[in-house]
PDB file of N, CA and C in Angstrom:
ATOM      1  N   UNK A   1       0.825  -1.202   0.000  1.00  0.00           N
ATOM      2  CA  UNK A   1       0.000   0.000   0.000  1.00  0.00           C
ATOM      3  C   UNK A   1       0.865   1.260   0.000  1.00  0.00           C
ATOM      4  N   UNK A   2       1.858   1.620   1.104  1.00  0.00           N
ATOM      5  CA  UNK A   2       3.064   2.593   1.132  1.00  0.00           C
ATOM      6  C   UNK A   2       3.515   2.578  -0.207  1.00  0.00           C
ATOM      7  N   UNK A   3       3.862   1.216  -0.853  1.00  0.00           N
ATOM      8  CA  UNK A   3       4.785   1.254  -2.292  1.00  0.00           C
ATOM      9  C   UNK A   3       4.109   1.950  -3.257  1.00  0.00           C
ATOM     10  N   UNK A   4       2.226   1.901  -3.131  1.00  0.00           N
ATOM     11  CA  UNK A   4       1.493   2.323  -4.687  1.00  0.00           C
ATOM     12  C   UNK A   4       1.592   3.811  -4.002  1.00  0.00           C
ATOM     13  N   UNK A   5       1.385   4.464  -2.945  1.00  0.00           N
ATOM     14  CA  UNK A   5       1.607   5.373  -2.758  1.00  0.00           C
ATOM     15  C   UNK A   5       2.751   6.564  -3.009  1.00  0.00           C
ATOM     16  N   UNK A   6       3.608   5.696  -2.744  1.00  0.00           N
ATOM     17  CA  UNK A   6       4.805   6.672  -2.984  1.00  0.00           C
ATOM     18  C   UNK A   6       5.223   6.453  -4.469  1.00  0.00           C
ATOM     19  N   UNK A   7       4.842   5.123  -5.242  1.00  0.00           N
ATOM     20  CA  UNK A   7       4.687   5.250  -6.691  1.00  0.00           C
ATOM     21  C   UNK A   7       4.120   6.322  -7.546  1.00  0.00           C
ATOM     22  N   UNK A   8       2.322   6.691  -6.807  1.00  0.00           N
ATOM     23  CA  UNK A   8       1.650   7.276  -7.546  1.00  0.00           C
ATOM     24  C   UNK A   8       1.981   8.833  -7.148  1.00  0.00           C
ATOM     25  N   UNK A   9       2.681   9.133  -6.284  1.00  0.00           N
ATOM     26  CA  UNK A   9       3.279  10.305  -6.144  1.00  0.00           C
ATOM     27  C   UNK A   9       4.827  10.996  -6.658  1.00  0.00           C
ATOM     28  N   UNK A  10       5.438   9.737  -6.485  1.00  0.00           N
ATOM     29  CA  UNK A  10       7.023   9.839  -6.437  1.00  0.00           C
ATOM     30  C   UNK A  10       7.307  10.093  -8.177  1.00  0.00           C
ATOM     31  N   UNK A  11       6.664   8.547  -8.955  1.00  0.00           N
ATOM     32  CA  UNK A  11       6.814   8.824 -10.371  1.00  0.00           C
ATOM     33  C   UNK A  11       6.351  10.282 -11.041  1.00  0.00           C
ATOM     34  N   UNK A  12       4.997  10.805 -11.210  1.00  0.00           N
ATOM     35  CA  UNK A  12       5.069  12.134 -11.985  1.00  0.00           C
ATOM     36  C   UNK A  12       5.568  13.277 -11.101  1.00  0.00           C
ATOM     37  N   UNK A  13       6.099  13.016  -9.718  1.00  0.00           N
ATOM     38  CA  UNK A  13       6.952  13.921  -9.505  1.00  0.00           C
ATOM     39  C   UNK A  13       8.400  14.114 -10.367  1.00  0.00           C
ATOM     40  N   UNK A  14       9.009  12.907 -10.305  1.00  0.00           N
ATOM     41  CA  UNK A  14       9.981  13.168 -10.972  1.00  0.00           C
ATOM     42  C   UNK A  14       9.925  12.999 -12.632  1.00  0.00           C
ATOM     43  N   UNK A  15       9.006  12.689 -13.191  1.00  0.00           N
ATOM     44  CA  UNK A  15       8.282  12.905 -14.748  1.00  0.00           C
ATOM     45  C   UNK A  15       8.123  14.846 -14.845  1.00  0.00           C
ATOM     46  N   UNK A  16       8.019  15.563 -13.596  1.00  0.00           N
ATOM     47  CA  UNK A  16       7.790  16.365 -13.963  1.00  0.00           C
ATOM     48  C   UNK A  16       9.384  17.415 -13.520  1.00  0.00           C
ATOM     49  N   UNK A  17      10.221  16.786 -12.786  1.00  0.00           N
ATOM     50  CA  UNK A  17      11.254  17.461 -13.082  1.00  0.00           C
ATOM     51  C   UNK A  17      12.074  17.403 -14.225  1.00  0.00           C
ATOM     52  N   UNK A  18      12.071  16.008 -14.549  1.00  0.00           N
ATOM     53  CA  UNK A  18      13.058  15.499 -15.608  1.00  0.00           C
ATOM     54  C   UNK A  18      12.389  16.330 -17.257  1.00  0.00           C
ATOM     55  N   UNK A  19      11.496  16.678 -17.161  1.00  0.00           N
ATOM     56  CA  UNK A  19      10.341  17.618 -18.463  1.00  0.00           C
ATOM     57  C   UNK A  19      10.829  19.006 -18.020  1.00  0.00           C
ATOM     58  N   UNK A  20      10.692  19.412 -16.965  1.00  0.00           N
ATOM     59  CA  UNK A  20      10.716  20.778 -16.478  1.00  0.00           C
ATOM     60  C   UNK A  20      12.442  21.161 -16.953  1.00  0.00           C
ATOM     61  N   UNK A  21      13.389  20.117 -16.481  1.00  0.00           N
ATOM     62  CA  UNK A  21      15.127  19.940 -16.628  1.00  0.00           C
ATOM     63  C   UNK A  21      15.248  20.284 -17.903  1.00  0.00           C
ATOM     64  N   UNK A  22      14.537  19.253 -18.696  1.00  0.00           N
ATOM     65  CA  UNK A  22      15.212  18.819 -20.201  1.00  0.00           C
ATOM     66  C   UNK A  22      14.578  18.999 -21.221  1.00  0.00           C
ATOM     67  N   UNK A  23      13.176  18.678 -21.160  1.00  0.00           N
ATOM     68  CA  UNK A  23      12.258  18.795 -22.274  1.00  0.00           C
ATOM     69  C   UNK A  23      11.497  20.087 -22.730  1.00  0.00           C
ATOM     70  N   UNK A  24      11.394  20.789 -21.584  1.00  0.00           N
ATOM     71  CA  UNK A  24      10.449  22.400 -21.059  1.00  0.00           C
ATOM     72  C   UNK A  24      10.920  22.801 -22.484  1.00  0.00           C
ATOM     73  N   UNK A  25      10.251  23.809 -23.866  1.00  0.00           N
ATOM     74  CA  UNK A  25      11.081  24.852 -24.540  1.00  0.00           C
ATOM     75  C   UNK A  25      11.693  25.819 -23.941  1.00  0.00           C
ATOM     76  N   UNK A  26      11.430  26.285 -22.524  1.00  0.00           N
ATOM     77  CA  UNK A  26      12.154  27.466 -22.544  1.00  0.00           C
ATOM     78  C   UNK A  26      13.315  27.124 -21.066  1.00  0.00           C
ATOM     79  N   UNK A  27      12.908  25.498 -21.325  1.00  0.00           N
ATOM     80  CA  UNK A  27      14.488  24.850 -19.711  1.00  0.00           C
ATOM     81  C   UNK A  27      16.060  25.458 -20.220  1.00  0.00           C
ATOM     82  N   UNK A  28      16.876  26.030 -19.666  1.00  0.00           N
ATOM     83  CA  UNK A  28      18.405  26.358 -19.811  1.00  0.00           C
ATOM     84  C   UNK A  28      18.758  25.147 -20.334  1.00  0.00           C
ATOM     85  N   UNK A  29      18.477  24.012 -20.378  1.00  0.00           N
ATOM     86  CA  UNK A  29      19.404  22.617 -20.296  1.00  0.00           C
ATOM     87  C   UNK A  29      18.367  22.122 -21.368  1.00  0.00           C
ATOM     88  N   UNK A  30      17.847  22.720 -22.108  1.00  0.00           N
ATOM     89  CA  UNK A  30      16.862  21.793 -23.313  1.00  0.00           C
ATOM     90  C   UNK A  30      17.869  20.489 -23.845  1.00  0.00           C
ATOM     91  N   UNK A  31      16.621  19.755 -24.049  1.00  0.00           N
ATOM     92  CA  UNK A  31      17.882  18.594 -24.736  1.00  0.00           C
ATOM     93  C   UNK A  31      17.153  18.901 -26.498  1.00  0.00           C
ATOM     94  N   UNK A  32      18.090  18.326 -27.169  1.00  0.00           N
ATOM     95  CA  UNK A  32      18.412  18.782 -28.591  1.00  0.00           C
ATOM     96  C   UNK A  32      18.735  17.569 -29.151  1.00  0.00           C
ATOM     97  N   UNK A  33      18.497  17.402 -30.675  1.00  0.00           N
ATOM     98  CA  UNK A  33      18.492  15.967 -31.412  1.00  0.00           C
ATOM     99  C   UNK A  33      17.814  14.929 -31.304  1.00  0.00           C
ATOM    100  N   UNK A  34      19.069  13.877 -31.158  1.00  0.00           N
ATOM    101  CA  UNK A  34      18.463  12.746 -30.576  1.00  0.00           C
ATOM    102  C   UNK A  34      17.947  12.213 -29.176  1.00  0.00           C
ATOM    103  N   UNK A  35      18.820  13.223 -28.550  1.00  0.00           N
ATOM    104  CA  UNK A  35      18.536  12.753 -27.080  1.00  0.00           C
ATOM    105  C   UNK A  35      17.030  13.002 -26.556  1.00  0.00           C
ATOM    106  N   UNK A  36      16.390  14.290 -27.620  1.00  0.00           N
ATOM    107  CA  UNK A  36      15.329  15.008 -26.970  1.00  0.00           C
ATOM    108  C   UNK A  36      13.952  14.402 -27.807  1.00  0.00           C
ATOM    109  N   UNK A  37      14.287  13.457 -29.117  1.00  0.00           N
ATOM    110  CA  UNK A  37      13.413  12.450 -29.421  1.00  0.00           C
ATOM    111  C   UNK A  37      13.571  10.566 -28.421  1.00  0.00           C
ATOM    112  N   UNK A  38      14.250  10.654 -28.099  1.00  0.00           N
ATOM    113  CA  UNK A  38      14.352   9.658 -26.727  1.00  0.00           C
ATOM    114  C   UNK A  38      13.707  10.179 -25.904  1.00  0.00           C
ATOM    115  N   UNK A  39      13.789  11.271 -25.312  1.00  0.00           N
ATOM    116  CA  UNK A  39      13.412  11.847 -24.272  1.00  0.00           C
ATOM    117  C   UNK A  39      11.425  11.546 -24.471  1.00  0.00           C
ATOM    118  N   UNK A  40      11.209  12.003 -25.349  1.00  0.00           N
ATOM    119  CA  UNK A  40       9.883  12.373 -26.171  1.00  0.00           C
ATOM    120  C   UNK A  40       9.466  10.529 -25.760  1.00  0.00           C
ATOM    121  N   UNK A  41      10.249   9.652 -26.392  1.00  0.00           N
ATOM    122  CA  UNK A  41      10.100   8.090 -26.741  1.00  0.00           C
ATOM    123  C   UNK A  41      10.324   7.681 -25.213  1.00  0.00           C
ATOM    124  N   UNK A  42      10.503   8.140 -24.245  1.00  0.00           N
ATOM    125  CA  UNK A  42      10.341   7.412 -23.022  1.00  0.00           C
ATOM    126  C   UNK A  42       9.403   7.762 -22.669  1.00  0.00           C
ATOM    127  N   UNK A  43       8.971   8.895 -22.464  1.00  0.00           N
ATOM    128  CA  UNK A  43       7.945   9.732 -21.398  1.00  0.00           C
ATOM    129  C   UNK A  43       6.318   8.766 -22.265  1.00  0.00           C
ATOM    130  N   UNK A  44       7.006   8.861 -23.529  1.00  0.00           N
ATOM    131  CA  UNK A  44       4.746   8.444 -24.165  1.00  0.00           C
ATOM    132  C   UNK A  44       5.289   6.787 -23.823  1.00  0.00           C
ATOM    133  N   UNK A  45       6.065   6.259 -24.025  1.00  0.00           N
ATOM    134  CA  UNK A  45       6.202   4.762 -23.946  1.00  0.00           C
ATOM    135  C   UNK A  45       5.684   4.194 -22.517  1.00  0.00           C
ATOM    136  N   UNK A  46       5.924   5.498 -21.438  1.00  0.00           N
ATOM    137  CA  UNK A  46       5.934   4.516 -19.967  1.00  0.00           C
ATOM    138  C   UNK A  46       4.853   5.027 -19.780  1.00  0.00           C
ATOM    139  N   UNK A  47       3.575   6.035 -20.710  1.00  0.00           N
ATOM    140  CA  UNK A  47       2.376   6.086 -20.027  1.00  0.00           C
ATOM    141  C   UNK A  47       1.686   4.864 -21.031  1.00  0.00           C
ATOM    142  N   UNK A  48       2.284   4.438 -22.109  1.00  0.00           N
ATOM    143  CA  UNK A  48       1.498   2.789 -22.661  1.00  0.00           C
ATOM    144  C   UNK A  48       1.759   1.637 -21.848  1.00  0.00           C
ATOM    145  N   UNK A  49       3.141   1.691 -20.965  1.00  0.00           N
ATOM    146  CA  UNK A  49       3.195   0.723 -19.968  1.00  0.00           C
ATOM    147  C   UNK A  49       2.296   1.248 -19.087  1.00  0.00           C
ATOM    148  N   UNK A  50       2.275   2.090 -18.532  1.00  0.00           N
ATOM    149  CA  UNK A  50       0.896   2.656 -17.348  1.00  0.00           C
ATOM    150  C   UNK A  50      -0.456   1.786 -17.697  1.00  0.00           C
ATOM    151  N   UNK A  51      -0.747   2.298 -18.955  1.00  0.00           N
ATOM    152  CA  UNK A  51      -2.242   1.988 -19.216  1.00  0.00           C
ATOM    153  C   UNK A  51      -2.528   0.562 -19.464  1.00  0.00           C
ATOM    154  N   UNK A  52      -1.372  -0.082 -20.365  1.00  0.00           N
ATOM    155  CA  UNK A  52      -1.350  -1.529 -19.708  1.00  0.00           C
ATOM    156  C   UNK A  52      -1.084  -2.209 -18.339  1.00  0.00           C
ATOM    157  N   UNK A  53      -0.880  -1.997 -17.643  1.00  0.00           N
ATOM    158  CA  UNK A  53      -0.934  -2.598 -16.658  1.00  0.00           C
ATOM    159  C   UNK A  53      -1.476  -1.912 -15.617  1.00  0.00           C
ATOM    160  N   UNK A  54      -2.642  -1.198 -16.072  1.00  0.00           N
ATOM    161  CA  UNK A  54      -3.890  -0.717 -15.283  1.00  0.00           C
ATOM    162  C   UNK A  54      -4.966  -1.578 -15.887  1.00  0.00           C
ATOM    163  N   UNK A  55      -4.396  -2.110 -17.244  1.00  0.00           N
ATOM    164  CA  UNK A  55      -5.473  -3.129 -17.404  1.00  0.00           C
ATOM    165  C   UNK A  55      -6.180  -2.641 -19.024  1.00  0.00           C
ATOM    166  N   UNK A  56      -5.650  -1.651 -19.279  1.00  0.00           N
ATOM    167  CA  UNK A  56      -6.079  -1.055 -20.208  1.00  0.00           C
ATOM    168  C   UNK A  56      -5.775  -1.134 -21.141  1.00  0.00           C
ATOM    169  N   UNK A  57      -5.496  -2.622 -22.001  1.00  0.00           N
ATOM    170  CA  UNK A  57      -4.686  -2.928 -23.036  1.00  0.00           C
ATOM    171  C   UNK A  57      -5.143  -1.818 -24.407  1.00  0.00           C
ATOM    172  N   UNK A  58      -6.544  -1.815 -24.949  1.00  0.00           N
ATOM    173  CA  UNK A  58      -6.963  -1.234 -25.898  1.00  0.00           C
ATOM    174  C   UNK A  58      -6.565   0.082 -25.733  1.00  0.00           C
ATOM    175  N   UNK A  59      -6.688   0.683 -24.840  1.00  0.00           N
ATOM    176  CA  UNK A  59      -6.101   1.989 -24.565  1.00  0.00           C
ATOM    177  C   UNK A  59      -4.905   2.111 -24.974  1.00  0.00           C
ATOM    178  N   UNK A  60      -3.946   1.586 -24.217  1.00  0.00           N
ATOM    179  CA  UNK A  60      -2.518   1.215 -24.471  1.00  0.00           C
ATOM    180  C   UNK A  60      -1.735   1.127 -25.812  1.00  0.00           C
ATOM    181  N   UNK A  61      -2.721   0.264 -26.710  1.00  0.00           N
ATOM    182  CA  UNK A  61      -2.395  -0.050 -28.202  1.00  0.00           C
ATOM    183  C   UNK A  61      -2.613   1.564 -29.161  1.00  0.00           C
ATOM    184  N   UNK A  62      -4.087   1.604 -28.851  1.00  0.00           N
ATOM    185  CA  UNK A  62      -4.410   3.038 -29.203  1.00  0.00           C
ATOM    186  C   UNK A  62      -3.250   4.242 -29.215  1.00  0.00           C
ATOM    187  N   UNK A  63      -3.086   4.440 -27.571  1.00  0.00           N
ATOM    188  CA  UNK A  63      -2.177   5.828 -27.342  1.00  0.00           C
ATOM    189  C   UNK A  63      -0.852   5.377 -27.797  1.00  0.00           C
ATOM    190  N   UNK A  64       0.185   3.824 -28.240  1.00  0.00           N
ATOM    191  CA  UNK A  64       0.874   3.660 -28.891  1.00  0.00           C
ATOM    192  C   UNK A  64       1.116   4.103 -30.152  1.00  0.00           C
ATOM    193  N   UNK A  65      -0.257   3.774 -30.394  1.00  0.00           N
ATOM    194  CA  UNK A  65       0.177   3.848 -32.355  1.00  0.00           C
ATOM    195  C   UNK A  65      -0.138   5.204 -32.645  1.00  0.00           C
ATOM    196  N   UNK A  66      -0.941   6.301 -31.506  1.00  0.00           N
ATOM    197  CA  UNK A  66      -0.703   7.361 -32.171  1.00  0.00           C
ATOM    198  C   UNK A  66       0.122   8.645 -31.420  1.00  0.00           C
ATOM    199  N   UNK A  67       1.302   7.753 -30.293  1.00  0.00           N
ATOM    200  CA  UNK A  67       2.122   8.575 -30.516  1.00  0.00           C
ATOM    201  C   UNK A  67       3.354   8.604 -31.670  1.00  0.00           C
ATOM    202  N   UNK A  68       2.929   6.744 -31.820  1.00  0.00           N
ATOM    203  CA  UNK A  68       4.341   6.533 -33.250  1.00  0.00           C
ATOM    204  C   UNK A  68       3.838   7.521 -34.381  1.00  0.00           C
ATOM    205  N   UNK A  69       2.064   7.966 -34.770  1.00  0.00           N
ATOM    206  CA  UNK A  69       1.957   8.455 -35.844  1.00  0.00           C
ATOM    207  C   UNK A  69       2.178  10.137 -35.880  1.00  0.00           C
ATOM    208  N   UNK A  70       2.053  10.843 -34.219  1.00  0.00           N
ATOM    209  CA  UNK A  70       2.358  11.947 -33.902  1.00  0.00           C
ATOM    210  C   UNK A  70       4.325  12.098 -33.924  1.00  0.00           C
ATOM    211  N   UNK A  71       4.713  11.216 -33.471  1.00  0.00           N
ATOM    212  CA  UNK A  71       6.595  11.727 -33.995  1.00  0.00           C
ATOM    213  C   UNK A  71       6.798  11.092 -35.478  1.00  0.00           C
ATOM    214  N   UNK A  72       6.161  10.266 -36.037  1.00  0.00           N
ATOM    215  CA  UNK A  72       6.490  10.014 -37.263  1.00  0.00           C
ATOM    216  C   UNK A  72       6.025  11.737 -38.282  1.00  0.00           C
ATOM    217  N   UNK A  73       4.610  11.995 -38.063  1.00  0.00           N
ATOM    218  CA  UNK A  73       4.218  13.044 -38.734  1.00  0.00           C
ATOM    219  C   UNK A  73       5.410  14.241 -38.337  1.00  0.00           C
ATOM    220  N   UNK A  74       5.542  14.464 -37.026  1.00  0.00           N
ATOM    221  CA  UNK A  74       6.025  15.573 -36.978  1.00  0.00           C
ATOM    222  C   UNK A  74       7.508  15.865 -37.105  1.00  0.00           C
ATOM    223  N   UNK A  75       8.327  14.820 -37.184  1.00  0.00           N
ATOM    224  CA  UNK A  75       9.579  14.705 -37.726  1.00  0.00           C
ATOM    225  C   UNK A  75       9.221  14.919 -39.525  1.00  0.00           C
ATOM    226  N   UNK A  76       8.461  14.298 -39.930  1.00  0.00           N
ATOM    227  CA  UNK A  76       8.465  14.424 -41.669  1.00  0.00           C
ATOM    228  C   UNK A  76       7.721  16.268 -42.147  1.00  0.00           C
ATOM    229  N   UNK A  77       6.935  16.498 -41.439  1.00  0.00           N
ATOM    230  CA  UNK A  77       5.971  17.277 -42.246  1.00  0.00           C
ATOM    231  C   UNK A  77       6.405  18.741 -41.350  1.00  0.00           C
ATOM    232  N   UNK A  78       7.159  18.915 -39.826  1.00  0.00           N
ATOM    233  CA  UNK A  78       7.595  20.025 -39.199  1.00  0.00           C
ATOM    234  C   UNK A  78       8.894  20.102 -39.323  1.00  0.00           C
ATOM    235  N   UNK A  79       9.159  21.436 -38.142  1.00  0.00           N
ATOM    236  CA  UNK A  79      10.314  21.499 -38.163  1.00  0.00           C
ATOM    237  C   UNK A  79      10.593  21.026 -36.498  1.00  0.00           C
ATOM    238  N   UNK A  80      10.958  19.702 -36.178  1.00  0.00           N
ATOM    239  CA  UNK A  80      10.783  19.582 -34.589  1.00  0.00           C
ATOM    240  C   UNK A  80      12.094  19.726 -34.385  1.00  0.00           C
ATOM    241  N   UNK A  81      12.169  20.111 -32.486  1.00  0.00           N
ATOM    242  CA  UNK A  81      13.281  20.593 -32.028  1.00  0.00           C
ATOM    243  C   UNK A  81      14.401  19.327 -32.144  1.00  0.00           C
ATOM    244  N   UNK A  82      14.176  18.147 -32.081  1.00  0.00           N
ATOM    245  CA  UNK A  82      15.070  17.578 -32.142  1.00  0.00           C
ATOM    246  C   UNK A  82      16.151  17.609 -33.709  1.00  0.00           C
ATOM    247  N   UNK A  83      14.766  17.949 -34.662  1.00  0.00           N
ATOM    248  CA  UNK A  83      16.326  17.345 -35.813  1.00  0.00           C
ATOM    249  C   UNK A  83      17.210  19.040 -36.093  1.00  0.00           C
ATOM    250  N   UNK A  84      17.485  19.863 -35.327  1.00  0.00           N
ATOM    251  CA  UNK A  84      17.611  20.850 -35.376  1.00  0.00           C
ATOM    252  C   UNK A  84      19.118  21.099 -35.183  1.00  0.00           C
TER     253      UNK A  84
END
């Protein structure tokens, strides 16, 4: 019970420093390239692990395939900060 607790607090606490650090547009320490499409590819990947194993497989599949179709589009058709 302590463990889901300090899980469901502890994780988007630090989801929200490590965004605020690195990912923020206007953080001192932006990350740039590749690191900041990783960055992008962890944060949506571990809320499809979230939603699966809340049980929410269809969900899961769903918000997968359209974050692959949201960085696929926006690497081809923008100008995103990473390929910069």
């Amino acid at each position: 019970m302590l463990a889901r607790i300090g899980l469901g607090i502890g994780l988007p606490l630090l989801a929200i420093l490590v965004w605020g650090m690195w990912g923020a547009p206007t953080s001192k320490w932006q990350l740039r390239g590749l690191w900041f499409l990783l960055l992008r590819i962890v944060f949506f990947s571990s809320a499809v692990v979230a939603l699966i194993f809340a049980g929410q497989d269809t969900l899961g599949v769903i918000f997968a395939l359209l974050t692959v179709l949201f960085l696929v589009l926006t690497y081809t058709l923008g100008n995103p900060t990473w390929a910069k």
